[in-house]
Protein backbone atom coordinates (compact mmCIF):
# COMPACT_ATOMS: atom_id res chain seq x y z
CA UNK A 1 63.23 24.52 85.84
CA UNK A 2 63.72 27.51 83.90
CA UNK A 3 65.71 27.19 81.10
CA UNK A 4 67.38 30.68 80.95
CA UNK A 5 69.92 32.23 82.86
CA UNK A 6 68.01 35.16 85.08
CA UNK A 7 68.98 38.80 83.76
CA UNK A 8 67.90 42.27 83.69
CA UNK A 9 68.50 45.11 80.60
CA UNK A 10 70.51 47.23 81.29
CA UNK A 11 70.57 51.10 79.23
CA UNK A 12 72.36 50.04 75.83
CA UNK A 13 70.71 47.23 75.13
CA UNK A 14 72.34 44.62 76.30
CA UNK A 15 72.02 42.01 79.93
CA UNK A 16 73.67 41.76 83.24
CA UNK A 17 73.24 38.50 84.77
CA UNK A 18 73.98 38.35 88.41
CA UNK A 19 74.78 34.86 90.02
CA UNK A 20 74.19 34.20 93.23
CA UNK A 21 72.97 30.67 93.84
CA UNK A 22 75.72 27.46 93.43
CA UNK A 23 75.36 25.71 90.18
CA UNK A 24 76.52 22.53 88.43
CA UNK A 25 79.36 24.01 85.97
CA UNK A 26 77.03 21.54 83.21
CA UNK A 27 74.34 23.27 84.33
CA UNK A 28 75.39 26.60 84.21
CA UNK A 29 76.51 25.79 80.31
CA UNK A 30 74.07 24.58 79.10
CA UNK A 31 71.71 27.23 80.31
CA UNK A 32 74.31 29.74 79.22
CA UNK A 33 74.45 28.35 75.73
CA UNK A 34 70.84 28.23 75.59
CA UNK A 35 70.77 32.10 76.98
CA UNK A 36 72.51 33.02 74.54
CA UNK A 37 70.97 31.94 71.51
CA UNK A 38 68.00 33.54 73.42
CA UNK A 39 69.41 36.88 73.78
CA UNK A 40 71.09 36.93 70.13
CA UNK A 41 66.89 36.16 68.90
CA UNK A 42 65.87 38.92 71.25
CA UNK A 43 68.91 41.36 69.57
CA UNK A 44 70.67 42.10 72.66
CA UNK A 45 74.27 43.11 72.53
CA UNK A 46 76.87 43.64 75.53
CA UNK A 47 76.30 40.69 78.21
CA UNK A 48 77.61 40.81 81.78
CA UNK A 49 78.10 38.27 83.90
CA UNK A 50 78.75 39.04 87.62
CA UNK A 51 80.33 36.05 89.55
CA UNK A 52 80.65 35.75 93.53
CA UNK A 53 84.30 34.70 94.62
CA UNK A 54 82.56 31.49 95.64
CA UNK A 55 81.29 30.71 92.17
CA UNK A 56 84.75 30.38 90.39
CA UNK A 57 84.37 28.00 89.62
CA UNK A 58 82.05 28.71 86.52
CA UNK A 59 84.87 31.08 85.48
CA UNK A 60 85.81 28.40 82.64
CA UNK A 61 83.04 27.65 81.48
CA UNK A 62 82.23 31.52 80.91
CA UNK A 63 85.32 31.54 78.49
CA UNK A 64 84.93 28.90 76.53
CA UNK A 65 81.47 30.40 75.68
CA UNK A 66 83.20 33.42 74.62
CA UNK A 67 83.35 35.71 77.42
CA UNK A 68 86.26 37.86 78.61
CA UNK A 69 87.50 39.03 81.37
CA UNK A 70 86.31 42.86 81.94
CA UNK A 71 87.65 43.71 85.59
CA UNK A 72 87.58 42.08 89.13
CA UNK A 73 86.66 43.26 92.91
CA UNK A 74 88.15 41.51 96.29
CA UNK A 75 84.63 39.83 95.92
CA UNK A 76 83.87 39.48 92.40
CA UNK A 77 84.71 39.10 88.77
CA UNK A 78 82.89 40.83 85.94
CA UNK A 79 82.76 38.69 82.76
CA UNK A 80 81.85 40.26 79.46
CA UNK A 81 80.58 39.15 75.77
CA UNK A 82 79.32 41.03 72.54
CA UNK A 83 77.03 39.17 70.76
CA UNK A 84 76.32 40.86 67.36
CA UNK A 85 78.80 40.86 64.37
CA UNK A 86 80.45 44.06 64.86
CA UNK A 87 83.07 45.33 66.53
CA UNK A 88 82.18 45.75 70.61
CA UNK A 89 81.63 49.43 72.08
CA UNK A 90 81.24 47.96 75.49
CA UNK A 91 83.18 50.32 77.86
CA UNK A 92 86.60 48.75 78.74
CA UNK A 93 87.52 48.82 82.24
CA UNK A 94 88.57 51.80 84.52
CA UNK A 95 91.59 53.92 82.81
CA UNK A 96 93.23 56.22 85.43
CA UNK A 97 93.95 56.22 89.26
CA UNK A 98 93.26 59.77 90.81
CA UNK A 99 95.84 60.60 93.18
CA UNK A 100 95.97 63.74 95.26
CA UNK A 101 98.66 65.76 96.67
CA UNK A 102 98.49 68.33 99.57
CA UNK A 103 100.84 71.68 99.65
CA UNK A 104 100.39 72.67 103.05
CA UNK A 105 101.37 75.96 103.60
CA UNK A 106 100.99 77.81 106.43
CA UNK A 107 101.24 81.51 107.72
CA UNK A 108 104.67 81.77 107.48
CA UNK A 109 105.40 80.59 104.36
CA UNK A 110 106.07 77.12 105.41
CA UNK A 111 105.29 74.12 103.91
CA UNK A 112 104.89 70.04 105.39
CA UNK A 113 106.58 67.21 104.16
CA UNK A 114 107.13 63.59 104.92
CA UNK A 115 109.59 61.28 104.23
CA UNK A 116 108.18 57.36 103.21
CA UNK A 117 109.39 54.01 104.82
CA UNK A 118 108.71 52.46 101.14
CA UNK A 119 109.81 53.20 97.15
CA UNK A 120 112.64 54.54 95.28
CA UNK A 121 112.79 57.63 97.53
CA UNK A 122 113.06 57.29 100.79
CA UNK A 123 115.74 59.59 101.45
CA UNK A 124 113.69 62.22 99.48
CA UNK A 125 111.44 64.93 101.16
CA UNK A 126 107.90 65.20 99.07
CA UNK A 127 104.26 66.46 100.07
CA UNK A 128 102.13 64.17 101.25
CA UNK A 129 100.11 62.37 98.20
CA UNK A 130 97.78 59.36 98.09
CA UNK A 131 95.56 57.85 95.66
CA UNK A 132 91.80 58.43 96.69
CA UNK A 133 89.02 55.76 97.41
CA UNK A 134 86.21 54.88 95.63
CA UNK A 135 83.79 57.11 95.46
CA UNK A 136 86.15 60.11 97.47
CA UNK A 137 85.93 63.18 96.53
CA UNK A 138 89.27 65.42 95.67
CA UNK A 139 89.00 67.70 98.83
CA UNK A 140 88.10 65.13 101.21
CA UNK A 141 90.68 62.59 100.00
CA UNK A 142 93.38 64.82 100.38
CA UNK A 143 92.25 65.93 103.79
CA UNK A 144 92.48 62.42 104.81
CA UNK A 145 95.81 61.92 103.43
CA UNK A 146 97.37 64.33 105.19
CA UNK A 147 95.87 63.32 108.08
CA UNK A 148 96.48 59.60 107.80
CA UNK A 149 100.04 60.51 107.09
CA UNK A 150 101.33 62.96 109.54
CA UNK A 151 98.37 63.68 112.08
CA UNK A 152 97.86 67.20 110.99
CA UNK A 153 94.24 68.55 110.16
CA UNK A 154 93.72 70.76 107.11
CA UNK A 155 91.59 72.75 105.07
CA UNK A 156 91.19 72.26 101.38
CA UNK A 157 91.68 75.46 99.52
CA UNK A 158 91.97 74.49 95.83
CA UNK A 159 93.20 72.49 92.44
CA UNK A 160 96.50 74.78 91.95
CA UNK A 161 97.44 72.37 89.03
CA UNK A 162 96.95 68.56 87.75
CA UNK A 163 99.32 66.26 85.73
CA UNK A 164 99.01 62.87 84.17
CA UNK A 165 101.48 59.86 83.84
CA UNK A 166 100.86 56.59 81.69
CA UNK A 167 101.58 53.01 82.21
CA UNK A 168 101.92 54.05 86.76
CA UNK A 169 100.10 51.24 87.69
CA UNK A 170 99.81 47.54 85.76
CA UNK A 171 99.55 49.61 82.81
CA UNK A 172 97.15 51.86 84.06
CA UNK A 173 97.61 55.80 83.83
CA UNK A 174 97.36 58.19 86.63
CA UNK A 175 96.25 61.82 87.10
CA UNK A 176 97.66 63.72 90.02
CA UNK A 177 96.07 66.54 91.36
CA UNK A 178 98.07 69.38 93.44
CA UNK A 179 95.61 70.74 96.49
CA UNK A 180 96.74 73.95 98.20
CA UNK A 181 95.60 73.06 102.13
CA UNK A 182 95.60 75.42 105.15
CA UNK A 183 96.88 73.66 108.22
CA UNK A 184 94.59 74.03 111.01
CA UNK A 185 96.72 71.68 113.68
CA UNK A 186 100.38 71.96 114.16
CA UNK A 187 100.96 68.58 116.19
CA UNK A 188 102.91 66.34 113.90
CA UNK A 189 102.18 62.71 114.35
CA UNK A 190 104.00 60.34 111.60
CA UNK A 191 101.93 57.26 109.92
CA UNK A 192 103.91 54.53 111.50
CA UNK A 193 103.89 51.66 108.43
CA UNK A 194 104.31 53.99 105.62
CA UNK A 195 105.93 57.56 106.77
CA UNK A 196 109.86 57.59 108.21
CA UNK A 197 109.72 61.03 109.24
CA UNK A 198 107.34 64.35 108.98
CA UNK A 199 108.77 67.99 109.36
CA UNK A 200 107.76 72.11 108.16
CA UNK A 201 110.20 72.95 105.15
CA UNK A 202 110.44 76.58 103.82
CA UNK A 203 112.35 78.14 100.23
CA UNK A 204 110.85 75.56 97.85
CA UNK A 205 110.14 75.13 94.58
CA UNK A 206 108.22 73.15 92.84
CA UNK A 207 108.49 71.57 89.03
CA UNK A 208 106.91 68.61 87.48
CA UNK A 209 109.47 65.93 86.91
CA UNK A 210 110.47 64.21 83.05
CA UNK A 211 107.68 66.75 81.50
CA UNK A 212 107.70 69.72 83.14
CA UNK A 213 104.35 70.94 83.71
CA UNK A 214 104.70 73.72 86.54
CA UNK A 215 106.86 75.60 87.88
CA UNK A 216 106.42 76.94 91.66
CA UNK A 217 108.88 79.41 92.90
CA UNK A 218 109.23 79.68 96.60
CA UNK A 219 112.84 80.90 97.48
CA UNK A 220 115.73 79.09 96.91
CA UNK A 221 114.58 75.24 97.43
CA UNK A 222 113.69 72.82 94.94
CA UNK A 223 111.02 70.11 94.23
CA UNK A 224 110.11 67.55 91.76
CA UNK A 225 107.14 64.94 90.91
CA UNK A 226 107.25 62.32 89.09
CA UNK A 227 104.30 59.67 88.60
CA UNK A 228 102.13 59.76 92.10
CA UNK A 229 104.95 61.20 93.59
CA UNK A 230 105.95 64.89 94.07
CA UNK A 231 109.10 65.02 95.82
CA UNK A 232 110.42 68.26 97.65
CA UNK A 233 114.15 69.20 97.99
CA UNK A 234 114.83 72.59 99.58
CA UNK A 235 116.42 74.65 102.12
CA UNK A 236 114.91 75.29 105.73
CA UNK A 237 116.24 78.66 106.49
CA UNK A 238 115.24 81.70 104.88
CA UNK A 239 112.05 83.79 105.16
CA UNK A 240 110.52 83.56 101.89
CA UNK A 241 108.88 86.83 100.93
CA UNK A 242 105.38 85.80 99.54
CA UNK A 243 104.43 82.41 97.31
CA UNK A 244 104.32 83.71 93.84
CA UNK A 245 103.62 80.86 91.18
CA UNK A 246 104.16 80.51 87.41
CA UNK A 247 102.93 77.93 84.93
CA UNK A 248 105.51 77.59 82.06
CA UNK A 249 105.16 74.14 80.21
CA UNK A 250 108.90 73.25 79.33
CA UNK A 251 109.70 69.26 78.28
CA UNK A 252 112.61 67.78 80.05
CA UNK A 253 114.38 64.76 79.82
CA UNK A 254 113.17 62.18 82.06
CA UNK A 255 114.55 61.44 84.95
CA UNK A 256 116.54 57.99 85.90
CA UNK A 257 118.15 56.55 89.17
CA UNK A 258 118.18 57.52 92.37
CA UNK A 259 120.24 61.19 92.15
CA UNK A 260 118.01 63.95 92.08
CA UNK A 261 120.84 66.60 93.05
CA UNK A 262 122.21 65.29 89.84
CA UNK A 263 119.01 65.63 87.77
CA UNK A 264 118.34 69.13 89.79
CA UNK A 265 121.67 70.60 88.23
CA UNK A 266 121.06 69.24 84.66
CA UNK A 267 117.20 70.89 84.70
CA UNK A 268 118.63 74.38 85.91
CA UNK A 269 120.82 74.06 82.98
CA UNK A 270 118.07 73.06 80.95
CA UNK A 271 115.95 76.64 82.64
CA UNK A 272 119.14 78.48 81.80
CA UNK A 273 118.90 77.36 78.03
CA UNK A 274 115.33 77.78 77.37
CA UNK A 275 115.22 81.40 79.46
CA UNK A 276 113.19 80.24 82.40
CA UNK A 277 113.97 82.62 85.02
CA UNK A 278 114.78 81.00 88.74
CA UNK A 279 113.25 83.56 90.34
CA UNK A 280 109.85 85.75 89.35
């Protein structure tokens, strides 16, 4: 029997070590204790261990031998261990959630937005946004958003702008990135579990919420973001002459509760103040 946990090098000098097979939990120690010392002779540094769901029960042991937790997957955990005297530089675990979300606009100036079942807001109308999958890119994840959440096919277009929140998610920070999209169906069809209601809004604008990143002018309506969520307020009559956009960076007071009228009239005082015009 071989007296060393099976591993392969990875690129910075260190081991992964991938179990697959059941093992004693005495077993597995003492072959990880003699691994180890193996590894520390051999002047390897960052160690890995990759355990099956259906091997937790070696979880632990793991610890006690000085390993951490690093991150976990619906069918795995990743433990992790530095072995030489010095601080670790092993990479901690993923930082940021991407999220996307999708200003469709059409022809005539108009733009979709749903209403969700779930959250804070549900009386609030906001684009469509969604956090992507592993592995999605920008431009398709938003075209599947959109989809997913009100039936209508689009086009990507591009990036108009990108923002970033901390501590979103289990104290994990998000970056949010606004996709101009061309509608190419017209048919909406609401998400049924997450969206209340899906409809074409026109005279908007746009502003990051609590730190105002951008500001988009569109007539006389009025929209905020705040986290993952960019949340449109606005006025459906009108016939907005042309979509012109500005970036001005002003810092705003965050916003609390459940009144964005409220907040709305407070931040137009704040424009007034600071000599941000309403309309360019």
């Amino acid at each position: 029997m071989e007296m060393q946990l099976p591993a392969k090098e990875d690129l910075y000098g260190g081991v992964v070590v991938e179990m697959k097979e059941n093992m004693d939990p005495d077993v597995f120690h003492a072959l990880l204790k003699t691994s180890k010392l193996q590894w520390k002779l051999q002047g390897k540094k960052g160690v890995w261990i990759k355990l099956p769901i259906n091997l937790v029960n070696l979880v632990e042991t793991a610890i006690k031998e000085g390993f951490w937790y690093h991150h976990a997957e619906p069918k795995f955990l990743m433990l992790a261990d530095w072995l030489p005297e010095t601080t670790s530089t092993l990479p901690g675990n993923a930082t940021h959630i991407a999220r996307v979300g999708a200003i469709v606009l059409n022809d005539k100036q108009e733009i979709l937005v749903v209403q969700e079942k779930l959250g804070g807001k549900t009386e609030v109308w906001k684009i469509s946004t969604g956090i992507l999958k592993q592995g999605e890119d920008i431009h398709v994840g938003v075209v599947r958003e959109v989809k997913e959440e009100t039936g209508i096919d689009t086009e990507f277009v591009e990036v108009r702008a990108f923002s970033q929140e901390h501590d979103v998610f289990f104290g994990k920070s998000e970056v949010l990135f606004l996709c101009m999209m061309r509608p190419l169906s017209f048919d909406i069809q609401i998400q049924e579990t997450e969206i209340k209601a899906a409809k074409v809004l026109t005279n908007v604008i746009a502003h990051r919420q609590g730190h105002l990143q951008f500001r988009f002018y569109y007539g006389g309506g009025f929209a905020m973001a705040s986290g993952g969520s960019t949340a449109i307020i606005g006025s459906q009559s009108g016939s907005p002459q042309g979509f012109p956009w500005a970036a001005k960076k002003i810092k705003l007071p965050e916003f609390h509760g459940f009144d964005p009228q409220g907040w709305i009239k407070k931040a137009e005082l704040y424009f007034d103040i600071h000599g941000a015009p309403l309309h360019l």
